[in-house]
N, C-alpha and C. Protein backbone atom coordinates (compact mmCIF):
# COMPACT_ATOMS: atom_id res chain seq x y z
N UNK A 1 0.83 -1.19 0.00
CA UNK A 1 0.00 0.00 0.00
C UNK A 1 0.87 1.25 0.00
N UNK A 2 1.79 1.25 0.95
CA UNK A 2 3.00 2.68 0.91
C UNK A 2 3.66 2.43 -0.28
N UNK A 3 4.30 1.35 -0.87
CA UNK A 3 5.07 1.56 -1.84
C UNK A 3 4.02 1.98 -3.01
N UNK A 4 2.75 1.70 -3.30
CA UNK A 4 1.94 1.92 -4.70
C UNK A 4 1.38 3.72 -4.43
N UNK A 5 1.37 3.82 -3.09
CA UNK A 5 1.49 5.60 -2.59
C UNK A 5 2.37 6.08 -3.25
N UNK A 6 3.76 5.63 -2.89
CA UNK A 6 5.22 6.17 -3.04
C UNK A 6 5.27 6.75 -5.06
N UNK A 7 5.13 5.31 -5.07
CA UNK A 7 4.53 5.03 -6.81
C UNK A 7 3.94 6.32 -7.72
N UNK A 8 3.05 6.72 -6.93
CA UNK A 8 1.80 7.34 -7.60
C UNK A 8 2.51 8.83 -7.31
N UNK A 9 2.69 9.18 -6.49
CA UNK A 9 3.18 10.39 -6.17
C UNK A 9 4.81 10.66 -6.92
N UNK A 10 5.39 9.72 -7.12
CA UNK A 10 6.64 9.86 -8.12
C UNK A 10 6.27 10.16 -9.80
N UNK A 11 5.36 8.99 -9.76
CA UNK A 11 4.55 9.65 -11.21
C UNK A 11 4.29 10.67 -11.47
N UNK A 12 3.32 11.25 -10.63
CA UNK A 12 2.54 12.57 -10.73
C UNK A 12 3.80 13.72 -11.07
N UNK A 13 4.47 13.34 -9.84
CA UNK A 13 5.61 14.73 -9.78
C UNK A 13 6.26 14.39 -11.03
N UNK A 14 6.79 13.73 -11.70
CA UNK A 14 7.45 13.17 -12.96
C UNK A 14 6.76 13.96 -14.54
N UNK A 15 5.40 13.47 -14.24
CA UNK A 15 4.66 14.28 -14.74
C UNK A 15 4.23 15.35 -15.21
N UNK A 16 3.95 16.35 -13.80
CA UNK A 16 4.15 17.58 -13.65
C UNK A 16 5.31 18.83 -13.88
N UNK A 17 6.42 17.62 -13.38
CA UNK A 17 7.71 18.20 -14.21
C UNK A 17 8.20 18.32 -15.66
N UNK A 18 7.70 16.94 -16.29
CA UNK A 18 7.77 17.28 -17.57
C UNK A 18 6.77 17.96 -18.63
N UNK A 19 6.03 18.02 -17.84
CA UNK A 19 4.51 19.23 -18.51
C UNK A 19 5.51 20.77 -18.43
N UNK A 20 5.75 21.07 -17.01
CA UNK A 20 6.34 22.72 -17.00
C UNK A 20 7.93 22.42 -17.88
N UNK A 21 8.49 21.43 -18.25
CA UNK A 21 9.27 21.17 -18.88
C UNK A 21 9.34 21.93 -20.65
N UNK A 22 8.31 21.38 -20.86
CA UNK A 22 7.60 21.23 -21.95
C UNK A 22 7.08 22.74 -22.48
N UNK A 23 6.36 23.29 -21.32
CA UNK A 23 6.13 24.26 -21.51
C UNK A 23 5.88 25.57 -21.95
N UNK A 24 6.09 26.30 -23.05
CA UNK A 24 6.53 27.61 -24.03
C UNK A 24 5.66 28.81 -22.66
N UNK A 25 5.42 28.69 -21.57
CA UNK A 25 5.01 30.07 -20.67
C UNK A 25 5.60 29.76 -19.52
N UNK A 26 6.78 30.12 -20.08
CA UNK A 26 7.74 30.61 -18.51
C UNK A 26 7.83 31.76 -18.42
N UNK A 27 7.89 32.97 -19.72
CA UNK A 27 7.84 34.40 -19.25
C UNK A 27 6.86 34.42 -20.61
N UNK A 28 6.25 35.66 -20.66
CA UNK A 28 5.29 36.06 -22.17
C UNK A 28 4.74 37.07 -22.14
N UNK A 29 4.67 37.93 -23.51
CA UNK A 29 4.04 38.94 -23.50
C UNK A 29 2.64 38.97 -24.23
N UNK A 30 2.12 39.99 -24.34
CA UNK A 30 0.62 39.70 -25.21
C UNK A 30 1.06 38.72 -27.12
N UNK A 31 2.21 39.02 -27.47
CA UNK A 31 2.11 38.28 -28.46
C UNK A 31 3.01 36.98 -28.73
N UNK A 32 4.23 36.75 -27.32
CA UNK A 32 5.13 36.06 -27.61
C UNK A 32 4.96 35.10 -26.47
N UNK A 33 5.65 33.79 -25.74
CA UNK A 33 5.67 33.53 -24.53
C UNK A 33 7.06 32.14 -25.26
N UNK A 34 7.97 31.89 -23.96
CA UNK A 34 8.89 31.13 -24.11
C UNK A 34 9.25 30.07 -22.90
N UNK A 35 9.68 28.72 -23.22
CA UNK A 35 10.14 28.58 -22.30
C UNK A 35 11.32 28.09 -22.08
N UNK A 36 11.86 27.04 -21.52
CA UNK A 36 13.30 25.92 -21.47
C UNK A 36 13.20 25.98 -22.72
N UNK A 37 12.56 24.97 -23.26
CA UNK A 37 12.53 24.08 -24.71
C UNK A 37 11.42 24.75 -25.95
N UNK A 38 11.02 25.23 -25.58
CA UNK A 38 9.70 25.88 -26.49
C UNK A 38 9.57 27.33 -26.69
N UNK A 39 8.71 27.97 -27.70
CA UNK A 39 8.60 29.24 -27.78
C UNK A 39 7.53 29.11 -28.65
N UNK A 40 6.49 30.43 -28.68
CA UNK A 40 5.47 30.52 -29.47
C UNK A 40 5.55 31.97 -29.78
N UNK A 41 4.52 32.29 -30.80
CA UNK A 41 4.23 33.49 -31.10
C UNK A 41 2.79 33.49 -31.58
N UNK A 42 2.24 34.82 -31.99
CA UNK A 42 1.14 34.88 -32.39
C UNK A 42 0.15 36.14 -32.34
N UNK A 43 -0.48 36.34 -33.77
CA UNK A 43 -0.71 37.83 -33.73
C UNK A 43 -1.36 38.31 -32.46
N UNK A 44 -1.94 39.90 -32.53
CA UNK A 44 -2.25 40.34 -31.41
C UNK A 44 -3.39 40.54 -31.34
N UNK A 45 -4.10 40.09 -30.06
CA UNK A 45 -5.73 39.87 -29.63
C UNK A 45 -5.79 38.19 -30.24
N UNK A 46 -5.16 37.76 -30.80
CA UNK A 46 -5.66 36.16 -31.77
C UNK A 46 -4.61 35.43 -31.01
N UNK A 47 -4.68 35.10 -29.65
CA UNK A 47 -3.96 33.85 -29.21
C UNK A 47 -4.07 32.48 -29.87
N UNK A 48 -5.67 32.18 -30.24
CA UNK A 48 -5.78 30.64 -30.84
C UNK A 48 -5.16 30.69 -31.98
N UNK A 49 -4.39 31.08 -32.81
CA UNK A 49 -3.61 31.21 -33.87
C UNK A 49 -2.25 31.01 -33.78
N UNK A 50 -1.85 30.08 -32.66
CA UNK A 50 -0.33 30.31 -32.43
C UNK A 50 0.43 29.94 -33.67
N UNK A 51 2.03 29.58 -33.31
CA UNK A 51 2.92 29.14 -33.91
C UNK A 51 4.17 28.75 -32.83
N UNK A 52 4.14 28.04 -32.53
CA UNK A 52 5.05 27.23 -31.90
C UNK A 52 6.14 26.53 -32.38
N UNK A 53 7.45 26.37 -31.59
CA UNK A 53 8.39 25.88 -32.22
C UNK A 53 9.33 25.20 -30.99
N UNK A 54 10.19 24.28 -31.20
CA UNK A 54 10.92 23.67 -29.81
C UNK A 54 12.74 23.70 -30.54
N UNK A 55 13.19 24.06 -29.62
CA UNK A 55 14.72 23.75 -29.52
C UNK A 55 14.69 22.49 -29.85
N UNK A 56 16.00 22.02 -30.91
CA UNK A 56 15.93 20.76 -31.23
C UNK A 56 17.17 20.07 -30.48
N UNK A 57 17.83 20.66 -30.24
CA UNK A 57 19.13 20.21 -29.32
C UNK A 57 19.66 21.41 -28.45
N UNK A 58 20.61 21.43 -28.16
CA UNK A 58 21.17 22.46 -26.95
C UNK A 58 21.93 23.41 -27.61
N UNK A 59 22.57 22.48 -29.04
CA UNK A 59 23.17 23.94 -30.28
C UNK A 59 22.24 25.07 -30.53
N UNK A 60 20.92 24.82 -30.41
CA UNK A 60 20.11 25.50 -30.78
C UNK A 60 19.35 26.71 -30.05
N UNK A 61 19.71 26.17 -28.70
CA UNK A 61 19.17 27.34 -27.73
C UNK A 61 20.08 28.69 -27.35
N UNK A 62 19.76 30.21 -27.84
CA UNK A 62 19.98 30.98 -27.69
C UNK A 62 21.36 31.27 -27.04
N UNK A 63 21.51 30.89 -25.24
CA UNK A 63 22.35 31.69 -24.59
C UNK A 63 22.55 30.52 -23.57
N UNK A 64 24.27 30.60 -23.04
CA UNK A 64 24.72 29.94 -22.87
C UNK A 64 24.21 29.32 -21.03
N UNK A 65 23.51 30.32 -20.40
CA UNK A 65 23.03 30.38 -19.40
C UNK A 65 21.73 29.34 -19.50
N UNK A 66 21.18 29.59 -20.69
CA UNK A 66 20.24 29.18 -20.78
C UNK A 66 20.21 27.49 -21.41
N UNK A 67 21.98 27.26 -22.02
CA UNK A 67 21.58 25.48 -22.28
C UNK A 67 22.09 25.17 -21.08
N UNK A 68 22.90 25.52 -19.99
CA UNK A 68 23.40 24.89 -18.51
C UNK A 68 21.78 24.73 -17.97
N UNK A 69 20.80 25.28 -17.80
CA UNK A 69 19.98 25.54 -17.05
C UNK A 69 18.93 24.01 -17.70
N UNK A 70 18.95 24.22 -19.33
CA UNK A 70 18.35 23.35 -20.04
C UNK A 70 18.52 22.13 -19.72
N UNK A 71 19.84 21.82 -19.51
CA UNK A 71 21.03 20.74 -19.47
C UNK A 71 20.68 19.76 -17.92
N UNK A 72 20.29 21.24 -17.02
CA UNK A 72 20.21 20.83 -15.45
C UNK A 72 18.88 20.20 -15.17
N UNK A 73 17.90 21.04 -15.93
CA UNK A 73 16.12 20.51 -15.76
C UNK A 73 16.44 19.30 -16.43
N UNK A 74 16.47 19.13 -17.82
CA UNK A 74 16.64 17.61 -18.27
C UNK A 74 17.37 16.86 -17.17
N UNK A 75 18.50 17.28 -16.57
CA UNK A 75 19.02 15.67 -15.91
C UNK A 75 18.29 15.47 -14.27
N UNK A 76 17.47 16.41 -13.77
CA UNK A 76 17.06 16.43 -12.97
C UNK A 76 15.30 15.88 -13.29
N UNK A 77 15.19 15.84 -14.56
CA UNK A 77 14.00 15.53 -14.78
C UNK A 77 13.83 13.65 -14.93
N UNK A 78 14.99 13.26 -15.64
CA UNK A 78 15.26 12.42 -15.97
C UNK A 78 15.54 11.34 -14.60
N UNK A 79 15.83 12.17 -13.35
CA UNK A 79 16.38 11.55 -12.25
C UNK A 79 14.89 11.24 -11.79
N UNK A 80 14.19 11.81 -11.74
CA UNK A 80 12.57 12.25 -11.32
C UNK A 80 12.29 10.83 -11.66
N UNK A 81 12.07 10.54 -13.60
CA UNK A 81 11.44 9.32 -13.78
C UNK A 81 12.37 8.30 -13.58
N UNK A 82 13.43 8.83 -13.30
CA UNK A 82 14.45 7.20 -12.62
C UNK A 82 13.47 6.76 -11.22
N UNK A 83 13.59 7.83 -10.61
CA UNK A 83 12.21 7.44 -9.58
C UNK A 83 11.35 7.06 -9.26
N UNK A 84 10.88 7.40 -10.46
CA UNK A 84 9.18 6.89 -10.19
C UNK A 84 9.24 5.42 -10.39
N UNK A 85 10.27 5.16 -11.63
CA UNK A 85 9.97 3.99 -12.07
C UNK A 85 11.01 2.76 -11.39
N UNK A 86 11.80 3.50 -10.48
CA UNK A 86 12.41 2.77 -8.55
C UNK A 86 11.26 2.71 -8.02
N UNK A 87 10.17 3.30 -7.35
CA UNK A 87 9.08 3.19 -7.03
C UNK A 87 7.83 2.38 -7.37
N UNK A 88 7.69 2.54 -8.84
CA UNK A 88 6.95 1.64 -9.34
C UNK A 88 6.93 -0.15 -9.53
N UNK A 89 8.49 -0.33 -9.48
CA UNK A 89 9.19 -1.52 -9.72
C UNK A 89 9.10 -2.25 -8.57
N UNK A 90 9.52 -1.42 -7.11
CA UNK A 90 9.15 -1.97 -5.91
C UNK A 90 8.02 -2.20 -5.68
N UNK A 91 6.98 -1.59 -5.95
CA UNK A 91 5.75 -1.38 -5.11
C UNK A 91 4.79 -2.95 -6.55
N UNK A 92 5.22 -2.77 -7.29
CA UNK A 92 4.88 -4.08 -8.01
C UNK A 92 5.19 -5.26 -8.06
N UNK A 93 6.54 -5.29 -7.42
CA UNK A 93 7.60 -6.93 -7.06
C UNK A 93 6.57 -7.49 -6.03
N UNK A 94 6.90 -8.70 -6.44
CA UNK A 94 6.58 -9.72 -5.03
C UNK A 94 7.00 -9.68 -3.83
N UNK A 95 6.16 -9.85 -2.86
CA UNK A 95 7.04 -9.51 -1.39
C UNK A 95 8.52 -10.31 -1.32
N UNK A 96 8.04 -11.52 -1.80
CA UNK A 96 9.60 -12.43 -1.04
C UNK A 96 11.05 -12.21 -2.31
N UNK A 97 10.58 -11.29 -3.42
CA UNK A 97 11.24 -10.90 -4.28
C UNK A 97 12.34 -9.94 -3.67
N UNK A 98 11.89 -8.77 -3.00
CA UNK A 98 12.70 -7.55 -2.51
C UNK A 98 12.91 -8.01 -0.98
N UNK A 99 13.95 -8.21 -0.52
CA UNK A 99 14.32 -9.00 0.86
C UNK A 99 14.01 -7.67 1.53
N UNK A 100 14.79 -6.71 1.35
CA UNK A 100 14.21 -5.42 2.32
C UNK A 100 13.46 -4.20 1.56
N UNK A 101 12.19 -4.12 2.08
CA UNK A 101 11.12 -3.37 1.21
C UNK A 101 11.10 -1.84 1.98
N UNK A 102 12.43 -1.41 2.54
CA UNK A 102 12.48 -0.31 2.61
C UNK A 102 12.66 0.37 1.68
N UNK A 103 13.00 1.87 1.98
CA UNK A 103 13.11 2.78 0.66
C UNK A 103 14.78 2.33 -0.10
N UNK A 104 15.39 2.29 -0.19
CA UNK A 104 16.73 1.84 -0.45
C UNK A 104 17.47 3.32 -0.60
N UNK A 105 17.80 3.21 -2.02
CA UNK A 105 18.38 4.81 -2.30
C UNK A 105 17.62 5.57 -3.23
N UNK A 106 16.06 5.46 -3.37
CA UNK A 106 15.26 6.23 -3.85
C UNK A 106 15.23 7.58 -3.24
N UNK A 107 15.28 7.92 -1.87
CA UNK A 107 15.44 9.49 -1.13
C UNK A 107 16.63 10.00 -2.01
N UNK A 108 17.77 9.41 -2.16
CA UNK A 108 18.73 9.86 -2.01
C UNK A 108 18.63 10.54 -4.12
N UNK A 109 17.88 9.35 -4.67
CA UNK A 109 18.30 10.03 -6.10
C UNK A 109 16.78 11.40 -5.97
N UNK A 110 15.70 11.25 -5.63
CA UNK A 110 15.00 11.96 -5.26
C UNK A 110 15.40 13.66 -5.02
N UNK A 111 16.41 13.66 -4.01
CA UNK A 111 16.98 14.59 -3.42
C UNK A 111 18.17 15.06 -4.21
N UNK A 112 18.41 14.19 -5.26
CA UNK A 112 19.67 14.51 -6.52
C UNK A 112 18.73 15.16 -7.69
N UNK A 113 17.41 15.12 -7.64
CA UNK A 113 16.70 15.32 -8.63
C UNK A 113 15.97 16.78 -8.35
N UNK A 114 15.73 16.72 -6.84
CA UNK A 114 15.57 18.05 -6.46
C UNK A 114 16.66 19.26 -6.59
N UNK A 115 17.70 18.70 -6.47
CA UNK A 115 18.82 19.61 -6.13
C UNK A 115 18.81 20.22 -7.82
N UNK A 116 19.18 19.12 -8.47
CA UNK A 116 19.25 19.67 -10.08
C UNK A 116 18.32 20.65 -10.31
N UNK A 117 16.81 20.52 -9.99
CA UNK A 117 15.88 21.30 -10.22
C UNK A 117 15.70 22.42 -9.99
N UNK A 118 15.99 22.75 -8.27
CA UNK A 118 16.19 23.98 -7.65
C UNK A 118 17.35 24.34 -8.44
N UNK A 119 18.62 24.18 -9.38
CA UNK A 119 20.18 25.11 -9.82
C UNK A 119 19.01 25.10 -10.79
N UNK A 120 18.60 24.36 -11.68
CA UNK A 120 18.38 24.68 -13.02
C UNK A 120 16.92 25.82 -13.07
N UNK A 121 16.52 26.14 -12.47
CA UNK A 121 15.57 27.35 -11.96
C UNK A 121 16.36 28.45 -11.88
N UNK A 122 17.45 28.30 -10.41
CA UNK A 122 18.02 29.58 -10.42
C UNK A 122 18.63 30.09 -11.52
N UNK A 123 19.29 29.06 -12.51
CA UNK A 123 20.13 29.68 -13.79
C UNK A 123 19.41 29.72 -14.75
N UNK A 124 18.35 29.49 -15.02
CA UNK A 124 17.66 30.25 -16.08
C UNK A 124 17.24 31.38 -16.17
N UNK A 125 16.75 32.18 -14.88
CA UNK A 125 16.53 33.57 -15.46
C UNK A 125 17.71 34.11 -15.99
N UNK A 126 19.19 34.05 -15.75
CA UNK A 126 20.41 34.80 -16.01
C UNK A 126 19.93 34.33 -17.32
N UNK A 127 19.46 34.02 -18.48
CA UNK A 127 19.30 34.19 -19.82
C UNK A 127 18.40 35.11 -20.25
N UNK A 128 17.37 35.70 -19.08
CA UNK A 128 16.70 36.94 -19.61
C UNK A 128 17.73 37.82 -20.26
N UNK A 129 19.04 38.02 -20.07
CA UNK A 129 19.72 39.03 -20.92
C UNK A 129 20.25 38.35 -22.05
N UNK A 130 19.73 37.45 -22.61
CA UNK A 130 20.08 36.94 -24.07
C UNK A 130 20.12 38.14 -24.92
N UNK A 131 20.12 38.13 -26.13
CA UNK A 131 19.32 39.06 -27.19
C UNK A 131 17.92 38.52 -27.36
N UNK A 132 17.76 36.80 -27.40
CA UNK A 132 16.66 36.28 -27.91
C UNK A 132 15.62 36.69 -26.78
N UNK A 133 15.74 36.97 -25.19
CA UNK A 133 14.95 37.25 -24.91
C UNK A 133 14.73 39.14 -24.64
N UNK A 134 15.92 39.46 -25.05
CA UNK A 134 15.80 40.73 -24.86
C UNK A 134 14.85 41.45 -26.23
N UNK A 135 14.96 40.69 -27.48
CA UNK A 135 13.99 40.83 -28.45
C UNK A 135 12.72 40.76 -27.84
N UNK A 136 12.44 40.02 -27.07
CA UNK A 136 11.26 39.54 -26.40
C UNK A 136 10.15 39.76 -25.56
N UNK A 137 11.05 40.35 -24.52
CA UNK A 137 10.83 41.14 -23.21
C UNK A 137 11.07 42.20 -23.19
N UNK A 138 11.88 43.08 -24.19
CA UNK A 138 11.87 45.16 -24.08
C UNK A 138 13.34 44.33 -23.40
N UNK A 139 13.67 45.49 -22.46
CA UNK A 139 14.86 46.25 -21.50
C UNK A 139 14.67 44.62 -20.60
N UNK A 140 15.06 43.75 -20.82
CA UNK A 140 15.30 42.72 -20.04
C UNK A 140 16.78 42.20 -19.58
N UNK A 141 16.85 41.79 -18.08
CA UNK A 141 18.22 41.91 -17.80
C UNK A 141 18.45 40.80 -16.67
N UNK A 142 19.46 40.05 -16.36
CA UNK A 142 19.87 39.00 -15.49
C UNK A 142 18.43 39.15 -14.50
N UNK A 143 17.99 38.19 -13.88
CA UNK A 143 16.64 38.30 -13.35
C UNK A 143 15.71 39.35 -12.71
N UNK A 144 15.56 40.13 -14.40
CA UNK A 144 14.80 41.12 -14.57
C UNK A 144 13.83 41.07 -15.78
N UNK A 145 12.49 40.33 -15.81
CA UNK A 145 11.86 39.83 -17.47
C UNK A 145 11.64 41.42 -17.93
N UNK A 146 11.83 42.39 -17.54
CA UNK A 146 11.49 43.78 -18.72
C UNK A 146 9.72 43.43 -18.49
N UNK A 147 9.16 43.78 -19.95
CA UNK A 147 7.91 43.67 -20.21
C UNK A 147 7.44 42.45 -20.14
N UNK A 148 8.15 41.05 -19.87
CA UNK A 148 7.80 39.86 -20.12
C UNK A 148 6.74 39.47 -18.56
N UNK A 149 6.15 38.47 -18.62
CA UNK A 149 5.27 38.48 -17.20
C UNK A 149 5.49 36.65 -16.85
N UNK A 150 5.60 36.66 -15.75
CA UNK A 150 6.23 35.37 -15.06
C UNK A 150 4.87 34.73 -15.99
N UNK A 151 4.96 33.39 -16.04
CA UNK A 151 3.97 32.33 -16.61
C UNK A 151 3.61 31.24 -15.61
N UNK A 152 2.66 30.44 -16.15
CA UNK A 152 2.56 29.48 -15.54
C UNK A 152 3.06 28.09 -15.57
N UNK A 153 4.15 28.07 -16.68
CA UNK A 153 5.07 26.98 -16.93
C UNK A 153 6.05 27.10 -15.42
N UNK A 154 6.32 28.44 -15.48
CA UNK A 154 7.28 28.98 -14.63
C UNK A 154 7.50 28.18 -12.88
N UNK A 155 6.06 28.38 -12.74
CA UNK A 155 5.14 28.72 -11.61
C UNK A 155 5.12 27.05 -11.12
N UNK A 156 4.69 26.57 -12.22
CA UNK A 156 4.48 24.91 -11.79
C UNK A 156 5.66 24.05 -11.86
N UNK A 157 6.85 25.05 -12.88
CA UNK A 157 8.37 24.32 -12.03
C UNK A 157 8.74 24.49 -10.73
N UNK A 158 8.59 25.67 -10.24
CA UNK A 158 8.54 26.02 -9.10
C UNK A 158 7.95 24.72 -8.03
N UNK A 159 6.66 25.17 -8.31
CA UNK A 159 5.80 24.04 -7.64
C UNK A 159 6.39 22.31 -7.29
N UNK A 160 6.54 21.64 -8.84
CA UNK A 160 7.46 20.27 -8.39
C UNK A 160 8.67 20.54 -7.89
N UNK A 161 10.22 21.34 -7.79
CA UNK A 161 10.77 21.44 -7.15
C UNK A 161 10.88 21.61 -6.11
N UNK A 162 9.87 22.43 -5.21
CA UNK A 162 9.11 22.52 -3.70
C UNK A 162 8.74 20.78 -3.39
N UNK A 163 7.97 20.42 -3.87
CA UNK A 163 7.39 18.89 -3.90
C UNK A 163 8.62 17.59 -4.21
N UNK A 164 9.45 18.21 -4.78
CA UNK A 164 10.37 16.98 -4.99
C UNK A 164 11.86 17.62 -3.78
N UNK A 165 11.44 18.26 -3.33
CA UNK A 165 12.54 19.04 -2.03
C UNK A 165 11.64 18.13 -0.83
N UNK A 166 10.30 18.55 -0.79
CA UNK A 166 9.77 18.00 0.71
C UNK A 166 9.67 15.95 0.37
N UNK A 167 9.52 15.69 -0.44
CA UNK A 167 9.25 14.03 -0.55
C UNK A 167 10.43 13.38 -0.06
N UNK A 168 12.00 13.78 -0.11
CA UNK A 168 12.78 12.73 0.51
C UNK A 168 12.72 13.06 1.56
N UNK A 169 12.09 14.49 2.29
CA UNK A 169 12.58 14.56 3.83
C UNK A 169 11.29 13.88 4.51
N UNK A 170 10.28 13.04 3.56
CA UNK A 170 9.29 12.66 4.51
C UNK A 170 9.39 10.90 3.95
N UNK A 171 9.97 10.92 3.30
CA UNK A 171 10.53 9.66 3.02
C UNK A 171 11.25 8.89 3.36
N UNK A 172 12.61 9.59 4.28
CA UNK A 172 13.84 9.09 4.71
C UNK A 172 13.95 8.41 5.57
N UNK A 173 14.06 7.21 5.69
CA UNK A 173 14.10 6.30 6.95
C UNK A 173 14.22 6.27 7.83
N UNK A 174 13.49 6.56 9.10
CA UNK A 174 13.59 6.87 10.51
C UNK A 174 14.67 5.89 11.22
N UNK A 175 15.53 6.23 11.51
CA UNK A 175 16.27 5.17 12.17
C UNK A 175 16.49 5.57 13.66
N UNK A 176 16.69 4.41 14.30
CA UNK A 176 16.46 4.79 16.29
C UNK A 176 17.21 3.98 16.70
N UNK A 177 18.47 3.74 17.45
CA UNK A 177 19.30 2.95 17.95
C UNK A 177 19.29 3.32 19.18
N UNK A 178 18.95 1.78 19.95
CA UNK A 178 18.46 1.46 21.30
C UNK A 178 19.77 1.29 21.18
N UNK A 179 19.98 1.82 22.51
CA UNK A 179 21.41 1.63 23.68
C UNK A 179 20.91 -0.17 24.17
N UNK A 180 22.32 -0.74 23.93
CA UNK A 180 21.66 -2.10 24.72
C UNK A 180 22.60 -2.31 25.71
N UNK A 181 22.30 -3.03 26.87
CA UNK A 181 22.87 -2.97 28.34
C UNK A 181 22.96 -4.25 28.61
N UNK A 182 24.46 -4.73 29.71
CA UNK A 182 24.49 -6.06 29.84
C UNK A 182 24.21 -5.90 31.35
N UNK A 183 22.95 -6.94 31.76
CA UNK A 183 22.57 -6.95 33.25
C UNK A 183 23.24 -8.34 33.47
N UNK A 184 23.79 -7.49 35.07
CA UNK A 184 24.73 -8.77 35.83
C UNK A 184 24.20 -8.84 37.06
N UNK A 185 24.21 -10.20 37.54
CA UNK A 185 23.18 -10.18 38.87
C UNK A 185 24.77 -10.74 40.14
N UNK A 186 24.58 -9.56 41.09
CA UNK A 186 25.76 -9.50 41.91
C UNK A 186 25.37 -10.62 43.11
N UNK A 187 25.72 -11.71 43.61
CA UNK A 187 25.16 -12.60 44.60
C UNK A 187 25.55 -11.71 45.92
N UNK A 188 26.47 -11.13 45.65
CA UNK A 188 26.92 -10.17 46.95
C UNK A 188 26.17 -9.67 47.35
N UNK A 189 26.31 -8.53 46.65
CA UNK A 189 24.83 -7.47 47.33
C UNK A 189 23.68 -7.22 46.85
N UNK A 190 23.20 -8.94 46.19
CA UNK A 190 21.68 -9.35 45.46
C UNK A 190 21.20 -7.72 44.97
N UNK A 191 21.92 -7.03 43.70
CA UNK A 191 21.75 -5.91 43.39
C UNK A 191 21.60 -5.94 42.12
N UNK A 192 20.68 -5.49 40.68
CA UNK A 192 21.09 -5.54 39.64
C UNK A 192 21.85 -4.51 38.73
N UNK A 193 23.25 -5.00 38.37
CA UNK A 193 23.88 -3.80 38.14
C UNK A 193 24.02 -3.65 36.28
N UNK A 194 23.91 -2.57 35.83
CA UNK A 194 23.78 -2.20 34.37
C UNK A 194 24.35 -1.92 34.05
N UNK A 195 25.24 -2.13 32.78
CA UNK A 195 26.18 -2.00 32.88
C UNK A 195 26.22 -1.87 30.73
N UNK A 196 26.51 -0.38 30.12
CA UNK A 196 26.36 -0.08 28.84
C UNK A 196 27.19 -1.62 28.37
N UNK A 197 26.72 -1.62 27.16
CA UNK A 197 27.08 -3.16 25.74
C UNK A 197 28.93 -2.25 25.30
N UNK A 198 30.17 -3.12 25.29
CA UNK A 198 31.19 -2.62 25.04
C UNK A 198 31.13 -2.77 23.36
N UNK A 199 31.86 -1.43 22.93
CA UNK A 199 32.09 -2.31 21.66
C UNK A 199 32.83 -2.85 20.95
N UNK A 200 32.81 -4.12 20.24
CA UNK A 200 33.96 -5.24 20.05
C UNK A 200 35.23 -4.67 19.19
């Protein structure tokens, strides 16, 4: 039951990440909006008329701030569905298949996937001073969009990186080490004395 939880919630976030991934509204103005991988355009007042287009590789994206950042969401995204599908694999095995059905090192790539996520956020605005987005946005400058207006691609990276930050710290294996004690029974002074476990 926890592992098909664990499961479902790796998906989702996997998901969600590669939707704002995907995205062309991380910043936008009434006729343009862009994002990591995507960009659109489209006349003015006539949004349903777009024209959309995607970076085809990392040669292709504008500014150099902006393929590190590209570079960081992909491998942090990629760590995401390494996850889910650590999650999914467990929570579907047979019990007597997985000898210990704890978390193993799913927190740990989890928390490698967050980390990527949170750098590759912070280094993407430093590409607002591209030209490509300074064409874009007016007077735009290191995390300053000019005329451009935060999006909701933006917003919901935000969002899974928050969510993939709190899941390993509620995930992480509680561990509790009992002090163990050697009791010796004294015939002398019929006393029981306690005495801490040495260690070998």
């Amino acid at each position: 039951m926890v592992g098909s939880v664990w499961a479902s919630l790796g998906l989702s976030l996997a998901c969600i990440s590669a939707l704002s991934l995907m995205s062309p509204v991380w910043f936008q103005t009434p006729t343009f909006s862009f994002g990591v991988l995507t960009y659109c355009s489209w006349p003015r007042g006539n949004s349903c008329n777009q024209s959309c287009a995607t970076f085809q590789s990392l040669d292709d994206i504008p500014d150099v701030a902006w393929k590190v950042s590209a570079a960081v969401l992909l491998g942090g995204w990629l760590l995401l569905a390494f996850n889910a599908v650590l999650h999914l694999s467990r929570a579907l095995a047979p019990k007597g298949l997985c000898l210990r059905r704890g978390s193993g090192p799913m927190p740990a790539v989890q928390a490698a996937a967050a980390t990527a996520t949170v750098v590759g956020l912070l280094v993407f605005p430093i590409s607002l001073a591209s030209p490509f987005a300074k064409e874009a946005c007016g007077a735009s400058s290191v995390y300053y969009s000019g005329q451009c207006q935060l999006g909701w691609g933006y917003v919901t990276a935000i969002l899974s990186a928050v969510l993939a930050s709190l899941l390993p710290m509620i995930g992480w294996p509680r561990m509790t080490q009992v002090q163990e004690r050697t009791i010796l029974f004294s015939s002398d002074t019929e006393k029981i004395i306690l005495m801490p476990e040495m260690n070998k």
